[in-house]
PDB file of N, CA and C in Angstrom:
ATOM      1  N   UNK A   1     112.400 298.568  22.141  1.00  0.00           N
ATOM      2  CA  UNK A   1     111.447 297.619  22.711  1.00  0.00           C
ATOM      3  C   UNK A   1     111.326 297.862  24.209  1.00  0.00           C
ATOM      4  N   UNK A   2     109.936 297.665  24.331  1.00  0.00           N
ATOM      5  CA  UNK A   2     109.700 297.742  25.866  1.00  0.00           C
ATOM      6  C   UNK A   2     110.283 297.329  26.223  1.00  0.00           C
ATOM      7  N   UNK A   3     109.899 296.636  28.226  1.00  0.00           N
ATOM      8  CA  UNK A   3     109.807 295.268  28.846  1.00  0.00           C
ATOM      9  C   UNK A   3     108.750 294.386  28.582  1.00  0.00           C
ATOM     10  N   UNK A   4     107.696 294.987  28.376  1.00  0.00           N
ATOM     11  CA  UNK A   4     106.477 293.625  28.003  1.00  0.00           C
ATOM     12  C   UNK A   4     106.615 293.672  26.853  1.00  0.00           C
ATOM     13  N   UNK A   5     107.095 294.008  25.687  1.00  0.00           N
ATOM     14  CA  UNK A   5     107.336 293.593  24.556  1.00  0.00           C
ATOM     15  C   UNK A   5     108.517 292.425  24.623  1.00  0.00           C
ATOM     16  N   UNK A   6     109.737 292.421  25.415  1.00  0.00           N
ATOM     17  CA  UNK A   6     110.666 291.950  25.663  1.00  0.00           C
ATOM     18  C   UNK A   6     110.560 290.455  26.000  1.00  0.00           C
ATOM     19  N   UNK A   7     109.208 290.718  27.423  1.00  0.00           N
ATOM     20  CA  UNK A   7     108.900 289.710  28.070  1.00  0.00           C
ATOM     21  C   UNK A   7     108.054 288.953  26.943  1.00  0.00           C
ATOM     22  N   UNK A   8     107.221 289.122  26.349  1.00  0.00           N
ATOM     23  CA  UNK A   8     106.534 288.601  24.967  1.00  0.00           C
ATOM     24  C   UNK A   8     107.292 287.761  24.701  1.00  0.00           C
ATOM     25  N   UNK A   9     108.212 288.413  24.031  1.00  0.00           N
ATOM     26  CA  UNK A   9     108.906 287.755  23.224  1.00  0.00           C
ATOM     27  C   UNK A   9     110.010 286.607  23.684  1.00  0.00           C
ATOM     28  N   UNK A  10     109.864 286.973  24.950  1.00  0.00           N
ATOM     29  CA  UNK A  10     111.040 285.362  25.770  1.00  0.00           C
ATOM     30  C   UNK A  10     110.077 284.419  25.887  1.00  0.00           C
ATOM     31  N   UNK A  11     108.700 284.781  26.132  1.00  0.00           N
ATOM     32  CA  UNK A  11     107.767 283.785  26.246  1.00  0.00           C
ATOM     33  C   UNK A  11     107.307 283.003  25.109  1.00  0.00           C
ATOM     34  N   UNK A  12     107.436 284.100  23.786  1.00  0.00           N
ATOM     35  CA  UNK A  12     107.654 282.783  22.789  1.00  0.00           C
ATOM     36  C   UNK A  12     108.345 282.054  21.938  1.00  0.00           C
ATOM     37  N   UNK A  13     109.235 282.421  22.693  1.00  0.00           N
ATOM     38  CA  UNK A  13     110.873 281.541  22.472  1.00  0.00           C
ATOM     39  C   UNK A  13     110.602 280.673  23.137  1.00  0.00           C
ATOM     40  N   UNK A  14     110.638 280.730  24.312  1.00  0.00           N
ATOM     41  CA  UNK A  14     110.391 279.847  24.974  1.00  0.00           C
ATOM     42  C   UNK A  14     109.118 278.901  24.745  1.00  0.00           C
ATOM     43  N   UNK A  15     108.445 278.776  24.006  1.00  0.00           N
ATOM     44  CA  UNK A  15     107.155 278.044  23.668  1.00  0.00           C
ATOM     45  C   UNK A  15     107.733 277.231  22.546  1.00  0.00           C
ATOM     46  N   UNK A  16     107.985 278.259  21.872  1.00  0.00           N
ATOM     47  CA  UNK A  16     108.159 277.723  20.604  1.00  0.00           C
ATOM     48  C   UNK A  16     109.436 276.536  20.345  1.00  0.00           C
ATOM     49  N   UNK A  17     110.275 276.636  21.527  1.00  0.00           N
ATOM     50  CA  UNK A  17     111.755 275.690  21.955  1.00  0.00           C
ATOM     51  C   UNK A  17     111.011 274.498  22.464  1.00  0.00           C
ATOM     52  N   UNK A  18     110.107 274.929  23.818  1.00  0.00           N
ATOM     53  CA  UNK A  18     109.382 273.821  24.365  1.00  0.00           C
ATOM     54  C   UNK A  18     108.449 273.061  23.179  1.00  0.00           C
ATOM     55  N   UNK A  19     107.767 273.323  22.640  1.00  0.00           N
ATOM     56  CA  UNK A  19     106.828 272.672  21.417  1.00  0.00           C
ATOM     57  C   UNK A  19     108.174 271.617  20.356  1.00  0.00           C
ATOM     58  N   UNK A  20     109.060 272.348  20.037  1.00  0.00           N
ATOM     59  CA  UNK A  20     110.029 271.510  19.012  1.00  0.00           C
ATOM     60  C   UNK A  20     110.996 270.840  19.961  1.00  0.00           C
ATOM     61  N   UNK A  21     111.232 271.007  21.236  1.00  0.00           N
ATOM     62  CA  UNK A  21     111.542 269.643  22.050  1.00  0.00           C
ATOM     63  C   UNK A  21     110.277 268.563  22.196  1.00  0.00           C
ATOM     64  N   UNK A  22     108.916 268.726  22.614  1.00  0.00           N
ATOM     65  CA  UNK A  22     108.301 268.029  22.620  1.00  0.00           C
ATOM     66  C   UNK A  22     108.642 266.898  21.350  1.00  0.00           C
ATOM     67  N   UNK A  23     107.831 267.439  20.284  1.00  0.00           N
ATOM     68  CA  UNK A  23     108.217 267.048  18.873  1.00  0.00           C
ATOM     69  C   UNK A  23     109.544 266.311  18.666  1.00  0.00           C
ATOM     70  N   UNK A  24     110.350 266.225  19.170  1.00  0.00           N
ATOM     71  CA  UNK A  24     111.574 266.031  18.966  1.00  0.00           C
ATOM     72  C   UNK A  24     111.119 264.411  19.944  1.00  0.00           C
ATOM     73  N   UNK A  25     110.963 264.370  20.596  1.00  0.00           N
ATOM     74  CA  UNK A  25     110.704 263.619  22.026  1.00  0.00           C
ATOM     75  C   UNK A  25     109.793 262.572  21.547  1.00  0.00           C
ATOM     76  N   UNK A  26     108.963 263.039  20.555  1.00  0.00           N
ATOM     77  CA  UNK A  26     107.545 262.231  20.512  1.00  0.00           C
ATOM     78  C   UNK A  26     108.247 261.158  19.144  1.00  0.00           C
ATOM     79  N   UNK A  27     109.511 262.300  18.558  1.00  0.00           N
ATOM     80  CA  UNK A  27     109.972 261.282  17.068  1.00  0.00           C
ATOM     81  C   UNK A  27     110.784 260.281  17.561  1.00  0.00           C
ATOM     82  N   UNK A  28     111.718 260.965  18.995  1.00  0.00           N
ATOM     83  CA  UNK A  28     112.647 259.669  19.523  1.00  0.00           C
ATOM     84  C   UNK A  28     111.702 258.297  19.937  1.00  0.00           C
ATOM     85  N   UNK A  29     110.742 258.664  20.728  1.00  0.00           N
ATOM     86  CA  UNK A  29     109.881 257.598  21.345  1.00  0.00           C
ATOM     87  C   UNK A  29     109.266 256.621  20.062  1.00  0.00           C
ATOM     88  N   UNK A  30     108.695 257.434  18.953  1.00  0.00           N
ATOM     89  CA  UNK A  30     108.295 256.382  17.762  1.00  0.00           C
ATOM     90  C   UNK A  30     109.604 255.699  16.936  1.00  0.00           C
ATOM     91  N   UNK A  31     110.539 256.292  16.718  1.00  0.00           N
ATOM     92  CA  UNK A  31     112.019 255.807  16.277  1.00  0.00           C
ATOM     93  C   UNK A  31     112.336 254.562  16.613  1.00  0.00           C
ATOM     94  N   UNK A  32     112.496 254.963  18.291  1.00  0.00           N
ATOM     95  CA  UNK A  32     112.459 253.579  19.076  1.00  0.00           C
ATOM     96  C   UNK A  32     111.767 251.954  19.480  1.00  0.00           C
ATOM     97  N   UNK A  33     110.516 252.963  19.168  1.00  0.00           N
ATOM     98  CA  UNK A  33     109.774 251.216  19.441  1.00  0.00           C
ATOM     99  C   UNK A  33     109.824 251.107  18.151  1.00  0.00           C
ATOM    100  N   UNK A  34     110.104 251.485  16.250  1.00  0.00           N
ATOM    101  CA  UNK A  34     110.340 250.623  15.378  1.00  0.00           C
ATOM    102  C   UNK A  34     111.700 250.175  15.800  1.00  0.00           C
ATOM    103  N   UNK A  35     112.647 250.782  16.244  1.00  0.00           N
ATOM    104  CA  UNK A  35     113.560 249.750  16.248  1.00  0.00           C
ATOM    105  C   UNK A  35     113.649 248.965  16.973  1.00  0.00           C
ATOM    106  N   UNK A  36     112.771 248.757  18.332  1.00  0.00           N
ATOM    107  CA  UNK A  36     112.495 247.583  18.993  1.00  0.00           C
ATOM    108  C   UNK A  36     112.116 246.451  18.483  1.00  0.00           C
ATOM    109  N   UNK A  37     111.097 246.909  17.648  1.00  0.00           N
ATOM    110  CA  UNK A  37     110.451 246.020  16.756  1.00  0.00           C
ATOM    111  C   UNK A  37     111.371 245.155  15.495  1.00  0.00           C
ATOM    112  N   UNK A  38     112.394 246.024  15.196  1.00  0.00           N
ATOM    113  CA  UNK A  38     112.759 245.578  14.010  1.00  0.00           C
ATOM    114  C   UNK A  38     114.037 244.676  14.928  1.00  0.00           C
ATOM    115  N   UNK A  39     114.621 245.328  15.871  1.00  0.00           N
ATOM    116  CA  UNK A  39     115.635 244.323  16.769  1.00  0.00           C
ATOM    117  C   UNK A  39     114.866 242.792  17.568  1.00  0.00           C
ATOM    118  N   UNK A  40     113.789 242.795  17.745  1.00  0.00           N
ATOM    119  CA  UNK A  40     113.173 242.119  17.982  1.00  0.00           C
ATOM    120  C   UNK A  40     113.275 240.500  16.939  1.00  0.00           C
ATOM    121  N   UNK A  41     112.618 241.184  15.812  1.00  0.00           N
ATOM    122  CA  UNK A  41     112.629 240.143  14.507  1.00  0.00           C
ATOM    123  C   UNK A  41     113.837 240.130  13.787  1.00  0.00           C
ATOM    124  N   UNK A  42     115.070 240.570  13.786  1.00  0.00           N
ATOM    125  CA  UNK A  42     116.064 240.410  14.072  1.00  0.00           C
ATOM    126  C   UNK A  42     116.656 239.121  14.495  1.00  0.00           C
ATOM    127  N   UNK A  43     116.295 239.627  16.221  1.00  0.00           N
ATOM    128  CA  UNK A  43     116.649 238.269  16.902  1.00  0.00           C
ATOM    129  C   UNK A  43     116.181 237.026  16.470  1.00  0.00           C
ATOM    130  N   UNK A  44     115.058 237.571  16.252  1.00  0.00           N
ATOM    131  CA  UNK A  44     114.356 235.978  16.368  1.00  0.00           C
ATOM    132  C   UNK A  44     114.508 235.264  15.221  1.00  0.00           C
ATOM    133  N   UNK A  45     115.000 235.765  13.542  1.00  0.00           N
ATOM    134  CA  UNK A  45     115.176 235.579  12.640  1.00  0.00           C
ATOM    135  C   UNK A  45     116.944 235.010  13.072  1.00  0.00           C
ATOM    136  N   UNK A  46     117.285 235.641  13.695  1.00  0.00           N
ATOM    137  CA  UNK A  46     119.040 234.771  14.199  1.00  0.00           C
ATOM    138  C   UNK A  46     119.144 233.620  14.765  1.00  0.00           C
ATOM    139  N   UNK A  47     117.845 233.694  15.639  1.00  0.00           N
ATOM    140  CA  UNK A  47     118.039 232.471  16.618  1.00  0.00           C
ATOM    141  C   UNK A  47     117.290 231.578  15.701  1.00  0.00           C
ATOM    142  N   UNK A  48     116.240 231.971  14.804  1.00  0.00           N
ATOM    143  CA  UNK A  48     115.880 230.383  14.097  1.00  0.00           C
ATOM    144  C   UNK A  48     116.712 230.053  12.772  1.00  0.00           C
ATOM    145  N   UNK A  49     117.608 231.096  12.359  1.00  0.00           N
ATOM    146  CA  UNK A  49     118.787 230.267  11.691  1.00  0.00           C
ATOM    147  C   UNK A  49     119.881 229.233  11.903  1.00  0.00           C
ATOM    148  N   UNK A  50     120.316 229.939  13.339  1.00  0.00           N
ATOM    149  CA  UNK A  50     121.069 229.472  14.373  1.00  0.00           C
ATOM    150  C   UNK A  50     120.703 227.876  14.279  1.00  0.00           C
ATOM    151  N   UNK A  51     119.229 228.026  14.682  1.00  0.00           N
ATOM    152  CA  UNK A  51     118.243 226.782  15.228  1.00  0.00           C
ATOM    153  C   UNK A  51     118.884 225.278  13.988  1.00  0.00           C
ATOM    154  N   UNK A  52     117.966 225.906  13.470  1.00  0.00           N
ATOM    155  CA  UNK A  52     118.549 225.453  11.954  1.00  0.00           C
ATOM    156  C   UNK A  52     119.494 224.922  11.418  1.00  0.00           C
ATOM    157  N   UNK A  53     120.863 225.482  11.385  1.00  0.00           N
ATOM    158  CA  UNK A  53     121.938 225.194  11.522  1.00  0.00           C
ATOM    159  C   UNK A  53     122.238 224.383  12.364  1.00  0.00           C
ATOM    160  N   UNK A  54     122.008 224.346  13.503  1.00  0.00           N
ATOM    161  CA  UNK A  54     122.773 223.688  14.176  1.00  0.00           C
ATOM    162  C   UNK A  54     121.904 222.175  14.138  1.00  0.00           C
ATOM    163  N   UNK A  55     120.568 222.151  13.703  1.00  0.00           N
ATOM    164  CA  UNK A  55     120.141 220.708  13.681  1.00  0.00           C
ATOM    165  C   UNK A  55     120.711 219.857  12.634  1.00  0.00           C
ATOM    166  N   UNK A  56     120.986 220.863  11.316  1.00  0.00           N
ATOM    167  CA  UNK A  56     121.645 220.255  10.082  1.00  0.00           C
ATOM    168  C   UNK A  56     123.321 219.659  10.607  1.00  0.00           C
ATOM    169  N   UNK A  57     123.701 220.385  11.403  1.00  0.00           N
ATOM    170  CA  UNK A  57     125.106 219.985  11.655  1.00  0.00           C
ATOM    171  C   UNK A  57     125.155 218.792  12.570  1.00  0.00           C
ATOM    172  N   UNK A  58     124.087 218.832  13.206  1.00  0.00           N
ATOM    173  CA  UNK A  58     124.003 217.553  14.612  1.00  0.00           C
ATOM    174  C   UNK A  58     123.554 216.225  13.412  1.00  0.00           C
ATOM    175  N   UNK A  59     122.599 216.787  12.362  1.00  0.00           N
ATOM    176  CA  UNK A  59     122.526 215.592  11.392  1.00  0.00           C
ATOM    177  C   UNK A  59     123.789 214.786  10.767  1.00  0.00           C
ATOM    178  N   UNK A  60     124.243 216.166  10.221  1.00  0.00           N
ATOM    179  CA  UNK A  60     126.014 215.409   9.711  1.00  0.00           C
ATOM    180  C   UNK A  60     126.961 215.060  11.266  1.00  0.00           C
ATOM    181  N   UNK A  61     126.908 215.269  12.042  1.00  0.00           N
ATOM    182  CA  UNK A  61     127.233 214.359  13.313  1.00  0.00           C
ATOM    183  C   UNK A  61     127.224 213.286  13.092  1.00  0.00           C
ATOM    184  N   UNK A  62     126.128 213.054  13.374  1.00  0.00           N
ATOM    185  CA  UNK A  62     125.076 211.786  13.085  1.00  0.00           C
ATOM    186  C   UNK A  62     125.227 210.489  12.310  1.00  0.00           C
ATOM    187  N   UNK A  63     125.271 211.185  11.140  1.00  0.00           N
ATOM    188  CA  UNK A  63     125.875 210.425   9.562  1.00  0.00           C
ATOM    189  C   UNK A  63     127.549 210.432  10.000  1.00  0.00           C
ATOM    190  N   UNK A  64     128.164 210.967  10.435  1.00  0.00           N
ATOM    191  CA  UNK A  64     129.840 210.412  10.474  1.00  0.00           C
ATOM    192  C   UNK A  64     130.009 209.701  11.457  1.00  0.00           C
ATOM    193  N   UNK A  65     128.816 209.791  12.649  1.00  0.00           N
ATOM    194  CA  UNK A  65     129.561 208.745  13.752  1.00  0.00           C
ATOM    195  C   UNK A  65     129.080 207.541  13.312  1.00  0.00           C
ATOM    196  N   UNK A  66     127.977 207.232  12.339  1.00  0.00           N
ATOM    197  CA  UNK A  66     127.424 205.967  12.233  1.00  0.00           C
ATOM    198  C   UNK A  66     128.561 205.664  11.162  1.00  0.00           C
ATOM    199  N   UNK A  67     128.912 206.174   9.855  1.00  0.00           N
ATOM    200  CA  UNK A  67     129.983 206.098   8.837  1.00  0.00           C
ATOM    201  C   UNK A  67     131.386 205.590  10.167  1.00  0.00           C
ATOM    202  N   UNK A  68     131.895 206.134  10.853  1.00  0.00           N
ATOM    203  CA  UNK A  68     132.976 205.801  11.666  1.00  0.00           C
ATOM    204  C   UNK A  68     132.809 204.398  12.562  1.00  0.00           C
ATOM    205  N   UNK A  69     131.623 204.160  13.175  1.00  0.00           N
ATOM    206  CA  UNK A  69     131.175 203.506  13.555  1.00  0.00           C
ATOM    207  C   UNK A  69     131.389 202.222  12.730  1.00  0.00           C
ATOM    208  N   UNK A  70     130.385 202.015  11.841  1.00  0.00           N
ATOM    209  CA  UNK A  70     130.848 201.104  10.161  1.00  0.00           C
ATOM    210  C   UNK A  70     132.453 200.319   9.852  1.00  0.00           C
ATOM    211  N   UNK A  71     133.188 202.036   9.244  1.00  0.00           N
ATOM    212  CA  UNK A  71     134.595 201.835   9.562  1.00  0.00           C
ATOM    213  C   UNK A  71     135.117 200.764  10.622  1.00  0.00           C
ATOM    214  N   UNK A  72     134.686 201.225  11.536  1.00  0.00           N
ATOM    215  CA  UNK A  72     135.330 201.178  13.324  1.00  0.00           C
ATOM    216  C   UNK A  72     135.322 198.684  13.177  1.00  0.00           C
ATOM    217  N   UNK A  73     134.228 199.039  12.502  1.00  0.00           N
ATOM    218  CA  UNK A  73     133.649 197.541  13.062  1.00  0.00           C
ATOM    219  C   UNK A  73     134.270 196.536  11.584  1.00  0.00           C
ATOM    220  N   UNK A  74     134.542 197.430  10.487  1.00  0.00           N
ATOM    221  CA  UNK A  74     135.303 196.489   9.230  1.00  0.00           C
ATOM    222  C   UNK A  74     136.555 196.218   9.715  1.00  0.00           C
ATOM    223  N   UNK A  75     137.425 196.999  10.577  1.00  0.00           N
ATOM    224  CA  UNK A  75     138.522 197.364  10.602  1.00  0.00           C
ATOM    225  C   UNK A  75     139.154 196.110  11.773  1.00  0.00           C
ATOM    226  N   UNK A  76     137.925 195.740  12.790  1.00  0.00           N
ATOM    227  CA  UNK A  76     138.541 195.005  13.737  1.00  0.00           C
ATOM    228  C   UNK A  76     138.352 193.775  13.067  1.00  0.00           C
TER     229      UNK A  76
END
């Protein structure tokens, strides 16, 4: 092999590396915003369980301090 056969051929190595990094680059970037997306609704699916929960529990609060309360007032 020549040098301009040589040189050819680094040049399309080199293309052909640069093109499947691109590619590579363009799958990380779409990868990512689904998993933004999916961490996103995620969250928000946590925090309105969370939500949830914790109103049901402030309910049974609720119901035992008035039940204790009750208690509280037979007792004296």
């Amino acid at each position: 092999m020549d040098d301009t056969s040589l040189d050819d051929l680094k040049r399309f190595i080199a293309l052909t590396v640069s093109e499947q990094i691109s590619d590579v680059r363009a799958d990380i970037k779409t990868l990512d915003e689904k998993l933004s997306t999916k961490i996103d609704d995620l969250s928000h699916a946590v925090a309105e369980s969370i939500e949830s929960t914790n109103e049901s529990i402030d309910e049974q609060l609720q119901n035992h301090k008035q039940r204790i309360t009750k208690l509280e007032q037979k007792a004296a």
